[in-house]
Protein backbone atom coordinates (compact mmCIF):
# COMPACT_ATOMS: atom_id res chain seq x y z
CA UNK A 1 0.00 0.00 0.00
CA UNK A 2 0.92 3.37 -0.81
CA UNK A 3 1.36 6.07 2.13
CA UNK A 4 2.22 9.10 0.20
CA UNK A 5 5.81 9.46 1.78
CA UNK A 6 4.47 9.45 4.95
CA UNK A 7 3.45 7.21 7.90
CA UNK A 8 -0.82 5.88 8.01
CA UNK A 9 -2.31 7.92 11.25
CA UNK A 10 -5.68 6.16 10.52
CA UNK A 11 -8.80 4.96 8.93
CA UNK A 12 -12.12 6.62 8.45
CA UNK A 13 -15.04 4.17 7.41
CA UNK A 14 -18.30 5.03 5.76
CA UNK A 15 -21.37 3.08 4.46
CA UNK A 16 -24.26 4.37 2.41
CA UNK A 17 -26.98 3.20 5.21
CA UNK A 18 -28.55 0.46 2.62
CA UNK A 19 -29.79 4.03 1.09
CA UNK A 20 -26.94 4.67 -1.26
CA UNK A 21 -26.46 8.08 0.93
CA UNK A 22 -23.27 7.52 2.53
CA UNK A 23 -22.12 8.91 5.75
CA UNK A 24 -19.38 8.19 8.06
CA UNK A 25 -19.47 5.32 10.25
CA UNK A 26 -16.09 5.91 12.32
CA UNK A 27 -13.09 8.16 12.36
CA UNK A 28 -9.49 7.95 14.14
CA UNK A 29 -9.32 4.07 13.23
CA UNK A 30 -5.60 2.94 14.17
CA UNK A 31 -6.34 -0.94 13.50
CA UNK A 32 -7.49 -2.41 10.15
CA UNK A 33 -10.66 -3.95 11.59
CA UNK A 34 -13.99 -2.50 12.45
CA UNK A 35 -17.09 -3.82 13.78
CA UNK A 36 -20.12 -1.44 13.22
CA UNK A 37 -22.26 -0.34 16.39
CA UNK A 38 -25.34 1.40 14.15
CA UNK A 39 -28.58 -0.56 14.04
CA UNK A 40 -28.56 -2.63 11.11
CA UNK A 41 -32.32 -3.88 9.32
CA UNK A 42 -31.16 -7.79 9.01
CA UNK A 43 -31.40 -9.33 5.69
CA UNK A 44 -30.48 -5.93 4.24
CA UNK A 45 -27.19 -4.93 1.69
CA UNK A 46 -24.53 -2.23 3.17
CA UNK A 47 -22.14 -1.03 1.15
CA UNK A 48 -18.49 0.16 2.87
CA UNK A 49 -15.61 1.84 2.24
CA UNK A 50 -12.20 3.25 3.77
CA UNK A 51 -10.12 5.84 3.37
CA UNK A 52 -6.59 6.20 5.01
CA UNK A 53 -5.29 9.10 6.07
CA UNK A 54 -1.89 10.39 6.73
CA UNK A 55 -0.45 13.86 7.82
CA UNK A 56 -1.14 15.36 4.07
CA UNK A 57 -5.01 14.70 4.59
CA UNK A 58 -7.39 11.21 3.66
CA UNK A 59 -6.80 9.52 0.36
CA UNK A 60 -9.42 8.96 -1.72
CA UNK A 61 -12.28 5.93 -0.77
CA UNK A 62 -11.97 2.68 -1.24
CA UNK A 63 -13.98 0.49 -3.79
CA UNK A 64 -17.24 -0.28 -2.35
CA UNK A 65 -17.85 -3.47 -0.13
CA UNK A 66 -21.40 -4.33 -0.38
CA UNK A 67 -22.34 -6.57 2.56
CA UNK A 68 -25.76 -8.64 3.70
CA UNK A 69 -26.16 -7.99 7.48
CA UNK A 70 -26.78 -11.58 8.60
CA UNK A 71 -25.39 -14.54 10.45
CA UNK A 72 -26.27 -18.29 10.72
CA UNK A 73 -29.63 -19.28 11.50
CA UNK A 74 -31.25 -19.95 14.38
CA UNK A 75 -31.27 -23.58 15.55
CA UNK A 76 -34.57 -25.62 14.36
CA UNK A 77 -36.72 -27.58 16.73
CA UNK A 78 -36.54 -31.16 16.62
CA UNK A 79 -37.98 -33.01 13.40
CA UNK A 80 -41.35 -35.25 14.39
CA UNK A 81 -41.24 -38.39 12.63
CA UNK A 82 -44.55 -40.43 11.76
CA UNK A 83 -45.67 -43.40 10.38
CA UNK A 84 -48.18 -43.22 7.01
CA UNK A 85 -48.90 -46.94 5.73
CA UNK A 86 -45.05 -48.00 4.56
CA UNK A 87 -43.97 -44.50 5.02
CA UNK A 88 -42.21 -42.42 7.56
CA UNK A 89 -42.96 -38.91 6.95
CA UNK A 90 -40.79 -36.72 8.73
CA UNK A 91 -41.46 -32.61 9.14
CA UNK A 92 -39.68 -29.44 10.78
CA UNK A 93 -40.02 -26.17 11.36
CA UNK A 94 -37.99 -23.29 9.99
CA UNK A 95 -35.99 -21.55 12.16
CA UNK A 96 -37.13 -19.01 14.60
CA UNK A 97 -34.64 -16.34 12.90
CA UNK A 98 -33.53 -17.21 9.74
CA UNK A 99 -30.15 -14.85 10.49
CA UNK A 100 -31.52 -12.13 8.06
CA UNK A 101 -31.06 -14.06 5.08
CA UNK A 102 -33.10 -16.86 3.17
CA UNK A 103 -32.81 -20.30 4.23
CA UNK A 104 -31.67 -21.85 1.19
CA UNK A 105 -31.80 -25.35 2.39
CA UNK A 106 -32.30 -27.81 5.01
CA UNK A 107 -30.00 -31.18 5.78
CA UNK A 108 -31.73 -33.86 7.29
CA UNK A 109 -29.93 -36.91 9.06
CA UNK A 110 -30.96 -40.13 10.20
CA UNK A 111 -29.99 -42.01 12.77
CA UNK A 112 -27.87 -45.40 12.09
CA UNK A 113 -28.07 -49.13 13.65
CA UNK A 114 -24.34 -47.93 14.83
CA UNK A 115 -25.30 -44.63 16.13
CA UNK A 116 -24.09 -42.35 13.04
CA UNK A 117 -26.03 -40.49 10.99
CA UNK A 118 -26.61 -40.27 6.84
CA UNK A 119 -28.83 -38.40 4.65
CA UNK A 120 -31.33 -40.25 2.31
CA UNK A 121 -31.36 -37.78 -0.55
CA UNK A 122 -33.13 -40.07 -2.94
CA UNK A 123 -36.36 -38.92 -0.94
CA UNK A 124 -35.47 -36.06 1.63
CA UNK A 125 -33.56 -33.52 -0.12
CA UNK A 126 -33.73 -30.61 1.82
CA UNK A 127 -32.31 -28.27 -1.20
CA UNK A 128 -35.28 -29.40 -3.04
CA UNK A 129 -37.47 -26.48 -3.36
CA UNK A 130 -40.90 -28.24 -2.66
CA UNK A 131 -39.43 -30.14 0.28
CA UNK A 132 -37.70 -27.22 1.91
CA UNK A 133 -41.05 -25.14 1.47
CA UNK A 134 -42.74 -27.90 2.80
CA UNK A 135 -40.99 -28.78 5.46
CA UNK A 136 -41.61 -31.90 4.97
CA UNK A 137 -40.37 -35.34 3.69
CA UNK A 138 -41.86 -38.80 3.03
CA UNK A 139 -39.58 -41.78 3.12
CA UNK A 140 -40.15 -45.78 2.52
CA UNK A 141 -39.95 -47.59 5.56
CA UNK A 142 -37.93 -49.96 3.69
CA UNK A 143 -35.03 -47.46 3.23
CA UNK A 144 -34.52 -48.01 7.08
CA UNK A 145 -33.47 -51.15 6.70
CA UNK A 146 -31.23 -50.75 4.09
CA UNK A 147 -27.28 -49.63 4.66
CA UNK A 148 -25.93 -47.76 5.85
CA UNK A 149 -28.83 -47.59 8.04
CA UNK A 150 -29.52 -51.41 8.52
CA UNK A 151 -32.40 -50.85 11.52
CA UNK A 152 -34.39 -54.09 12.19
CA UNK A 153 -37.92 -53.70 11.19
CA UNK A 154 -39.94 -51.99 15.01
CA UNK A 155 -36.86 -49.52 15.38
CA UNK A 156 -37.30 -46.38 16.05
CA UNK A 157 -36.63 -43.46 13.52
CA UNK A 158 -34.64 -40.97 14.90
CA UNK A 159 -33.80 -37.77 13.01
CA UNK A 160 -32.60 -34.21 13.21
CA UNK A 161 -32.17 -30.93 10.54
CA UNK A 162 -29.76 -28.41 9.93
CA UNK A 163 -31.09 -25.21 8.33
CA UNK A 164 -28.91 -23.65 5.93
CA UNK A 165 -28.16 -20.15 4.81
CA UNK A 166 -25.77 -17.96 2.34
CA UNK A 167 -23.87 -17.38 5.65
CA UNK A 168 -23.67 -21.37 6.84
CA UNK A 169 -25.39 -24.37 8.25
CA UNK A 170 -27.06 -23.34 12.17
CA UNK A 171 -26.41 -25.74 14.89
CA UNK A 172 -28.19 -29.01 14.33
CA UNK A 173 -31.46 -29.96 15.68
CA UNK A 174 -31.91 -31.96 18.71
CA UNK A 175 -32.86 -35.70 17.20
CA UNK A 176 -36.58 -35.93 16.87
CA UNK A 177 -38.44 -39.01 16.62
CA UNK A 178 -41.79 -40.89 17.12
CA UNK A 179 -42.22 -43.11 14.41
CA UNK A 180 -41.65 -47.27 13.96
CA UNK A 181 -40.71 -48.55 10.68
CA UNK A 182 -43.40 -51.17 10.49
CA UNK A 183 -44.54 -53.94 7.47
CA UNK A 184 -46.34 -56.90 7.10
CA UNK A 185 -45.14 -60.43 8.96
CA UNK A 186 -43.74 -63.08 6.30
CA UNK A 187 -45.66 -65.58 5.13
CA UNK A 188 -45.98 -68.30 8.02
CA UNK A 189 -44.08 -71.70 7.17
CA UNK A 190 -44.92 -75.46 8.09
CA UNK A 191 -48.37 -75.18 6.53
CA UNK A 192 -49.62 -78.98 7.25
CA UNK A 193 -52.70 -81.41 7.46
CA UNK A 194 -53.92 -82.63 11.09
CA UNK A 195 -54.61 -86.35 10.05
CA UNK A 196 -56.22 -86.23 13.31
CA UNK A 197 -58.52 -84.09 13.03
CA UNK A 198 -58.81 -84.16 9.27
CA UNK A 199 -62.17 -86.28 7.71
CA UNK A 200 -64.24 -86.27 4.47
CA UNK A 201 -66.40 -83.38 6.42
CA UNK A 202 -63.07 -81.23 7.36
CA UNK A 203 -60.16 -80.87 7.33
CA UNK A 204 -57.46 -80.02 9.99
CA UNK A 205 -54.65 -77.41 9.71
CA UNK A 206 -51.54 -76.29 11.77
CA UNK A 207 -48.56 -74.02 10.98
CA UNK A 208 -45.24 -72.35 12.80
CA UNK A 209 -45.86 -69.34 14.48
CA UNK A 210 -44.08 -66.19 12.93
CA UNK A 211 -41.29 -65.53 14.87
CA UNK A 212 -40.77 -62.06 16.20
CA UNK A 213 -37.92 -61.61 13.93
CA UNK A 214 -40.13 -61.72 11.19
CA UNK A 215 -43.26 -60.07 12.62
CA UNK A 216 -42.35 -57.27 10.80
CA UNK A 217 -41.64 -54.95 13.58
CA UNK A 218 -44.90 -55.41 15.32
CA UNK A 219 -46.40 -58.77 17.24
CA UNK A 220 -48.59 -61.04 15.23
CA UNK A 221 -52.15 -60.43 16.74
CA UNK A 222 -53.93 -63.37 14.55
CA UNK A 223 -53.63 -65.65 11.41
């Protein structure tokens, strides 16, 4: 940088109050860092710029900065997750401040058999426009129990969401859950004839029971 033959005394900052009017934010600056004290309308564009000065007078200003007064978002609630049929549909709410700028998307994480957590893009994309205004995702119960998730069919579906913004991802959600991944029992086995009981006027039948493993999640209430 240039000083004009003689030593930088300081800084002067202005910014054009998101009106294009600028006015001077701070004089007498002796660091190269500055952290505004104004009121600032989040979500809204600033634009900055500096001048040095040295005992001949200020230079001329800087090329404009233009800067969105915003931050991370807020941390979202914890996801609910239900069960719809072979579904698990799982919804959120947006943040309670979305830092002053748009929440652009929203990662959502499931919980593993081992304890870690994965997306399932394939059916909750939270950059997906109609899922991030909706707020909502609907997911095959069978995906559950497919890797890297691998949970037995009656697990719990545990989830949480990240909200996203031009700024960064917020702190992620407390998990959220609620919902059983569920399906039908397999077929029972050992389908036989009771030569017992069995006659030209009936006939007798027994089977295996379904075993809980294959109950489908839930205990067999009748066959």
């Amino acid at each position: 940088m240039r000083t004009g033959g003689a030593p930088i005394i300081d800084y002067r900052v202005s910014y054009d109050q998101s009106t294009g009017i600028y006015v001077v934010l701070a004089s007498g600056l002796t660091s190269r860092t500055y952290t505004t004290t104004v009121p600032l309308t989040p979500g809204a564009s600033y634009n900055f710029k500096v001048e040095a000065r040295n005992s001949v007078g200020y230079s001329n200003l800087s090329t404009a900065r233009s800067i969105i007064a915003s931050q991370i978002p807020d941390q979202p609630s914890a996801p609910v997750t239900e069960r719809f049929e072979s579904s698990i549909i799982v919804t959120w709410t947006a943040p309670e401040f979305n830092g002053g700028a748009t929440i652009t998307s929203y990662v959502i994480n499931f919980k593993q058999a081992d304890g870690g957590y994965s997306t399932l893009l394939s059916s909750c994309d939270g950059s997906n426009t109609v899922i991030r205004n909706a707020l909502e995702c609907t997911v095959p119960s069978v995906s559950f129990t497919q890797a890297p998730f691998s949970l037995p069919w009656g697990s719990l579906v545990y989830a949480t969401v990240t909200a996203v913004n031009n700024i960064g991802s917020s702190l992620t959600s407390l998990e959220g859950s609620g919902a059983k991944i569920l399906t039908i029992p397999l077929a029972p086995l050992g389908l036989q004839d009771r030569p017992a009981i069995t006659s030209a006027t009936q006939i007798g039948l027994s089977w295996t029971a379904v075993p809980d493993s294959d109950s489908g999640g839930s205990p067999v209430i009748d066959y």
